[in-house]
Protein backbone atom coordinates (compact mmCIF):
# COMPACT_ATOMS: atom_id res chain seq x y z
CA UNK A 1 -5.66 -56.51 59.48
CA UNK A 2 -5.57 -53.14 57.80
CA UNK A 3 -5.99 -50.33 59.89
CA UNK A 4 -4.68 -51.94 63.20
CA UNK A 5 -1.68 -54.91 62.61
CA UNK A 6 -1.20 -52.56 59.63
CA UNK A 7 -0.29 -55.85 57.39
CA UNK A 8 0.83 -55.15 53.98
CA UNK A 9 0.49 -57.30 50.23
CA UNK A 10 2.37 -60.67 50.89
CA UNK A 11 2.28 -60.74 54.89
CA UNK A 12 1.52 -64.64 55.76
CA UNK A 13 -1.87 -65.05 58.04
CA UNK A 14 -4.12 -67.31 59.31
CA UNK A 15 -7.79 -67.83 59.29
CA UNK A 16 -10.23 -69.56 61.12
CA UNK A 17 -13.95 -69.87 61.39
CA UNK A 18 -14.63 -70.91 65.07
CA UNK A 19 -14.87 -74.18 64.68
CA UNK A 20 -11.34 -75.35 64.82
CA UNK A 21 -10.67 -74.87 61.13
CA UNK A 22 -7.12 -73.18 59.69
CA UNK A 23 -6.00 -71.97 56.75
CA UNK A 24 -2.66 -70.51 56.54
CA UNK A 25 -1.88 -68.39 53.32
CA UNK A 26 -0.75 -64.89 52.42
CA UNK A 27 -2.00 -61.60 51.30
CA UNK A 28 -3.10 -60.74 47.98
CA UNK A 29 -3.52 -57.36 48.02
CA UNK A 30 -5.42 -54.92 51.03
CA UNK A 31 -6.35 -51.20 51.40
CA UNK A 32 -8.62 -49.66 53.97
CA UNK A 33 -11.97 -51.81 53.31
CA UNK A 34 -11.35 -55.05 52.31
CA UNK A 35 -8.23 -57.95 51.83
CA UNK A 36 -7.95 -60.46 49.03
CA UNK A 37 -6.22 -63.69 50.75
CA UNK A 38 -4.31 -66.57 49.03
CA UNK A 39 -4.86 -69.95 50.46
CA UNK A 40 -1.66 -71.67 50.68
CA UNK A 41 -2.70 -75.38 52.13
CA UNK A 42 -6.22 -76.90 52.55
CA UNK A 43 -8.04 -76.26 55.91
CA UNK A 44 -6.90 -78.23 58.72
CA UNK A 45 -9.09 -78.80 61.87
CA UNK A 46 -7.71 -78.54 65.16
CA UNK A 47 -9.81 -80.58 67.96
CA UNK A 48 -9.85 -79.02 71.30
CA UNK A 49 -7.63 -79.65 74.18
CA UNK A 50 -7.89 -80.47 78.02
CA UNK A 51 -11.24 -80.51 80.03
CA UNK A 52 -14.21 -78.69 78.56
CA UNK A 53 -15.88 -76.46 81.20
CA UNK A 54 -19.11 -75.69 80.99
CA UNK A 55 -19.60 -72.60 82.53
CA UNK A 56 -23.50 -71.62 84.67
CA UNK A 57 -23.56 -68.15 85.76
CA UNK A 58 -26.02 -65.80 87.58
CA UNK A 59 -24.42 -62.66 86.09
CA UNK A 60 -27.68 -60.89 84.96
CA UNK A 61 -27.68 -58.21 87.36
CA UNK A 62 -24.43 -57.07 86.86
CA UNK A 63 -23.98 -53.74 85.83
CA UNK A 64 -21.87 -51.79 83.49
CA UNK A 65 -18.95 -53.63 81.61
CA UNK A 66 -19.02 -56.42 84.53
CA UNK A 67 -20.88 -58.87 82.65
CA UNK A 68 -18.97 -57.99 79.49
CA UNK A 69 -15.42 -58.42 81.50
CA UNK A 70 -17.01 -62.11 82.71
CA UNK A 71 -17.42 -63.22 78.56
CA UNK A 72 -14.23 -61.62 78.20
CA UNK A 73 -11.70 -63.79 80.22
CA UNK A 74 -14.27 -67.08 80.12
CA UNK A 75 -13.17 -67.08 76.60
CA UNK A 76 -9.94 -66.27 76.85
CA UNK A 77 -9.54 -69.06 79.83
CA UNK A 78 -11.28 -71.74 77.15
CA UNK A 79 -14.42 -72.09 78.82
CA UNK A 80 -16.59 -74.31 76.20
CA UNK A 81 -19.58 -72.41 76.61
CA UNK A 82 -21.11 -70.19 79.51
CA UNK A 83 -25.15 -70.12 80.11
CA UNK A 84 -26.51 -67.27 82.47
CA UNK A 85 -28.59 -68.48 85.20
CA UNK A 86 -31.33 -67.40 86.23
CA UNK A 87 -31.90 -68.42 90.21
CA UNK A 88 -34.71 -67.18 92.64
CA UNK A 89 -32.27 -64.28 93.87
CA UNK A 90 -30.80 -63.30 90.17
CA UNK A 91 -33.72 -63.63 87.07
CA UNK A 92 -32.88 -61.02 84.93
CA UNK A 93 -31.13 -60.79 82.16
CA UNK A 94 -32.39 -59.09 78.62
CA UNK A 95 -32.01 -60.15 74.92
CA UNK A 96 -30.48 -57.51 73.57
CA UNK A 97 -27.57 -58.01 76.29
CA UNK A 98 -27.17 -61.99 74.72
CA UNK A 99 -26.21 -59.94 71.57
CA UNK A 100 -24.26 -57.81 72.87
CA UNK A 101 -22.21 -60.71 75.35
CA UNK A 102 -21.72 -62.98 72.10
CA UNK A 103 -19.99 -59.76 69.93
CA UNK A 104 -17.71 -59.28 72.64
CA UNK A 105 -16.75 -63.70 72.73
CA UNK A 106 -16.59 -63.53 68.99
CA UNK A 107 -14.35 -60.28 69.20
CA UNK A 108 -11.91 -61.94 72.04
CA UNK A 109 -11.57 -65.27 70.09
CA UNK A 110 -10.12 -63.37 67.47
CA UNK A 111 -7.58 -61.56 69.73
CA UNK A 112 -6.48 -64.33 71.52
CA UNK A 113 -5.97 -66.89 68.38
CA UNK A 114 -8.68 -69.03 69.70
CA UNK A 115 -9.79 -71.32 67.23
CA UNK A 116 -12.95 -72.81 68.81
CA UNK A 117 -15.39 -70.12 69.89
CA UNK A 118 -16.77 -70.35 72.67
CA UNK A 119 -20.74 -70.65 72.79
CA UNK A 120 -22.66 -68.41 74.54
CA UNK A 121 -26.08 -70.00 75.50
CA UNK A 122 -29.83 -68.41 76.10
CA UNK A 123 -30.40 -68.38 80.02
CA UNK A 124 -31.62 -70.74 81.52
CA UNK A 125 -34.09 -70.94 84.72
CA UNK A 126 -32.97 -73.40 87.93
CA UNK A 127 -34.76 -76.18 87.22
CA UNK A 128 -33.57 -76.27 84.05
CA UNK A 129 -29.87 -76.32 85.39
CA UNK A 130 -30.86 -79.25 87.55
CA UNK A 131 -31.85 -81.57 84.57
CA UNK A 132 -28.12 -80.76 83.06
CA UNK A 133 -26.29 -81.66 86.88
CA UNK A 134 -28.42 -85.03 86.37
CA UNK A 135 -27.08 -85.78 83.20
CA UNK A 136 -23.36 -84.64 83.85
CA UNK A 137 -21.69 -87.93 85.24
CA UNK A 138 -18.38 -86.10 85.48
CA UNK A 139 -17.33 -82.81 87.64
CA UNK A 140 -20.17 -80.68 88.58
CA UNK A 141 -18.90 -78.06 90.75
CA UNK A 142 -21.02 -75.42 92.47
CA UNK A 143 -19.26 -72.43 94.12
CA UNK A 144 -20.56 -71.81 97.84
CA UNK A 145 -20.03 -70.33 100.87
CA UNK A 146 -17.60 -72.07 103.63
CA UNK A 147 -17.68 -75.50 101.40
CA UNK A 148 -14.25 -77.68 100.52
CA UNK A 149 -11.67 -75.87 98.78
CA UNK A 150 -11.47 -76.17 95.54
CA UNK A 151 -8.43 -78.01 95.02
CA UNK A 152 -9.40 -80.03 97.81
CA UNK A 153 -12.11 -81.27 95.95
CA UNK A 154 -10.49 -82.09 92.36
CA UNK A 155 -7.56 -83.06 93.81
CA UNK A 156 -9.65 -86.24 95.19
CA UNK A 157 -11.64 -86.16 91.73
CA UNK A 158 -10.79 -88.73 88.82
CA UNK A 159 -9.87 -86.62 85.57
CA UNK A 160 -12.46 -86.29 83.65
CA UNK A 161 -13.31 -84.75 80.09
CA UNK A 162 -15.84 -82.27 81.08
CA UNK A 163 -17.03 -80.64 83.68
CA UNK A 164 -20.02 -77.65 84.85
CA UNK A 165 -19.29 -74.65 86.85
CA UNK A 166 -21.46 -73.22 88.50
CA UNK A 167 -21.79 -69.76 90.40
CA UNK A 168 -24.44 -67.73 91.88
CA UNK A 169 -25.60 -64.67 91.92
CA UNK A 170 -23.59 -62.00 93.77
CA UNK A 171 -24.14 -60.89 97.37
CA UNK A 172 -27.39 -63.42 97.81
CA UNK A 173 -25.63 -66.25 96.46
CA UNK A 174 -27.97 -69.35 95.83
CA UNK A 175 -30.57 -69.98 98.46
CA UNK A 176 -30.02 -72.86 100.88
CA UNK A 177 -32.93 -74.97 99.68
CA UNK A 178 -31.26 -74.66 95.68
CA UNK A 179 -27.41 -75.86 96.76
CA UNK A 180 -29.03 -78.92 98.44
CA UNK A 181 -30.76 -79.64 95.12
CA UNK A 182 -27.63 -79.34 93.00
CA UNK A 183 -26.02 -81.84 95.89
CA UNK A 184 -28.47 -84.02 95.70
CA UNK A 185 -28.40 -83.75 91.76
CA UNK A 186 -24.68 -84.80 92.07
CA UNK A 187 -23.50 -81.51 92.51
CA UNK A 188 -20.02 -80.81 94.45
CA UNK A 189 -19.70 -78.03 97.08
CA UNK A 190 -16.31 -75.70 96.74
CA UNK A 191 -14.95 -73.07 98.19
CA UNK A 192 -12.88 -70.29 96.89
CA UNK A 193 -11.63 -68.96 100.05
CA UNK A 194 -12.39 -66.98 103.18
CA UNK A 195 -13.84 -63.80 101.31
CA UNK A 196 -17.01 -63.12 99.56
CA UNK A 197 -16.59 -62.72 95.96
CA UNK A 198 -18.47 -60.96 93.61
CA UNK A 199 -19.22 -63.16 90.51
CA UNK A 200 -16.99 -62.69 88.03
CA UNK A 201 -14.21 -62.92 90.43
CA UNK A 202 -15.71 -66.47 91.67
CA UNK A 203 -16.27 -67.44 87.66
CA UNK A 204 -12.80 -66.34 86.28
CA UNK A 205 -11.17 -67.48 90.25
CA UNK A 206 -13.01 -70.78 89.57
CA UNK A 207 -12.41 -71.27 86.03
CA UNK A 208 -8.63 -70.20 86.04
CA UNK A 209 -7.58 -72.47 88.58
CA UNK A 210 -9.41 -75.64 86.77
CA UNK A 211 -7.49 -74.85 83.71
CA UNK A 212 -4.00 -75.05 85.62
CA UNK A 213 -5.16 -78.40 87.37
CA UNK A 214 -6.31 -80.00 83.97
CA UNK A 215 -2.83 -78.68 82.43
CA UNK A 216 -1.24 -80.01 85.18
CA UNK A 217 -2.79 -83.31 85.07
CA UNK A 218 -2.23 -83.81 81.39
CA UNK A 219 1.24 -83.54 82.21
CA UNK A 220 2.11 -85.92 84.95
C-alpha cells in the first residue's frame, strides 16, 4: 500500500484474510513500514461462486518460472486448489518448491482481489489420485491425447458443483495402463485439440475454458 499504490492517510481499502472475509475501512495514518487501518463495518464473508475445480497436475519437472507461471493463472482463473501429481513418468517435485509455489498463490490473490485463496496441496502419488476420482461423483476430467473435445464432453455433462482436472506430465503424458484406471475410476477422457501441449498450457487451456462454460451456464 505504501511504496507501490502509493495510498495516503484517509484513502478507503479493503482487507481480507483468504477465507472470504472483508472489511472495508480507511487509513489511519502510513509511512514506509507499516499502516494503521480504521475498520469502518464488521467483516462480511463472501461464499464462493460457480464450479470449484480441483486442479491435479504433473508439473514437477518443469523448469524455471514454468511451474511458478502454472500457480500463477490457476489462481487467478479460481481454481479451488491445485495438487501436483506425481505419475510413473513425472515423480519429482521438492519441498522447498511447495514453499516457494504457495508465496507466489498468496502473492496473486492479493493482486487480483481474490478473496478465497486458493490451496495449494502436498503432492500426491497415482494411486492416491485414484481414491479421490472414486469419491468425486461429479466431473472428473482427465486431459489426453486424441480423446472428446472438451466442450464436447461438458456440453453433454449435467452442471455440477465441483469438478477435478487432471493433466499429465509433459511430453510422456500419462501411461496407457494409468488413463484406463482413471476411466474406470469414473474418469472422463478430453481433448484439447490437435497439438501437443506442454502442461501449463493444457492446465490454464483446460481450466480457462471450464470457467467460461460454468459462467455461461449460470447464466442461461
Amino acid at each position: 500500500m505504501a511504496k507501490v499504490l502509493r495510498l495516503k492517510q484517509e484513502d478507503m481499502v479493503e482487507l481480507f484474510n483468504g477465507k472470504g472475509g472483508l472489511v472495508e475501512g480507511c487509513i489511519q495514518s502510513i509511512d514506509k513500514t507499516s499502516v494503521d487501518f480504521i475498520a469502518q463495518e464488521d467483516q462480511k464473508v463472501i461464499l464462493p461462486r460457480g464450479i470449484q475445480w480441483q486442479v491435479f497436475a504433473a508439473f514437477g519437472t518443469l523448469k524455471g518460472g514454468r511451474a511458478d507461471w502454472l500457480i500463477e493463472k490457476c489462481t487467478e482463473l479460481g481454481a479451488s486448489s491445485v495438487t501436483p501429481l506425481l505419475t510413473e513418468r513425472s515423480s519429482i517435485i521438492s519441498e522447498n518448491r511447495v514453499d516457494r509455489l504457495e508465496r507466489v498463490s498468496f502473492a496473486t490473490a492479493k493482486q487480483c482481489q481474490r478473496l478465497q485463496q486458493m490451496v495449494l496441496n502436498p503432492p500426491i502419488k497415482f494411486v492416491t489420485l485414484l481414491d479421490h476420482v472414486c469419491l468425486h461423483i461429479s466431473l472428473n476430467l482427465v486431459a489426453t491425447a486424441e480423446a472428446t473435445p472438451l466442450l464436447n464432453a461438458v456440453n453433454s455433462s449435467a452442471k455440477e458443483s465441483s469438478g477435478l482436472l487432471i493433466v499429465g506430465p509433459e511430453g510422456a503424458d500419462f501411461t496407457k495402463k494409468e488413463v484406463e484406471m482413471m476411466l474406470e475410476a469414473g474418469g472422463t477422457a478430453v481433448g484439447l485439440g490437435p497439438h501437443r501441449l506442454r502442461v501449463e498450457t493444457a492446465t490454464i487451456a483446460l481450466l480457462a475454458t471450464l470457467v467460461m462454460w460454468s459462467d455461461s451456464e449460470e447464466m442461461i
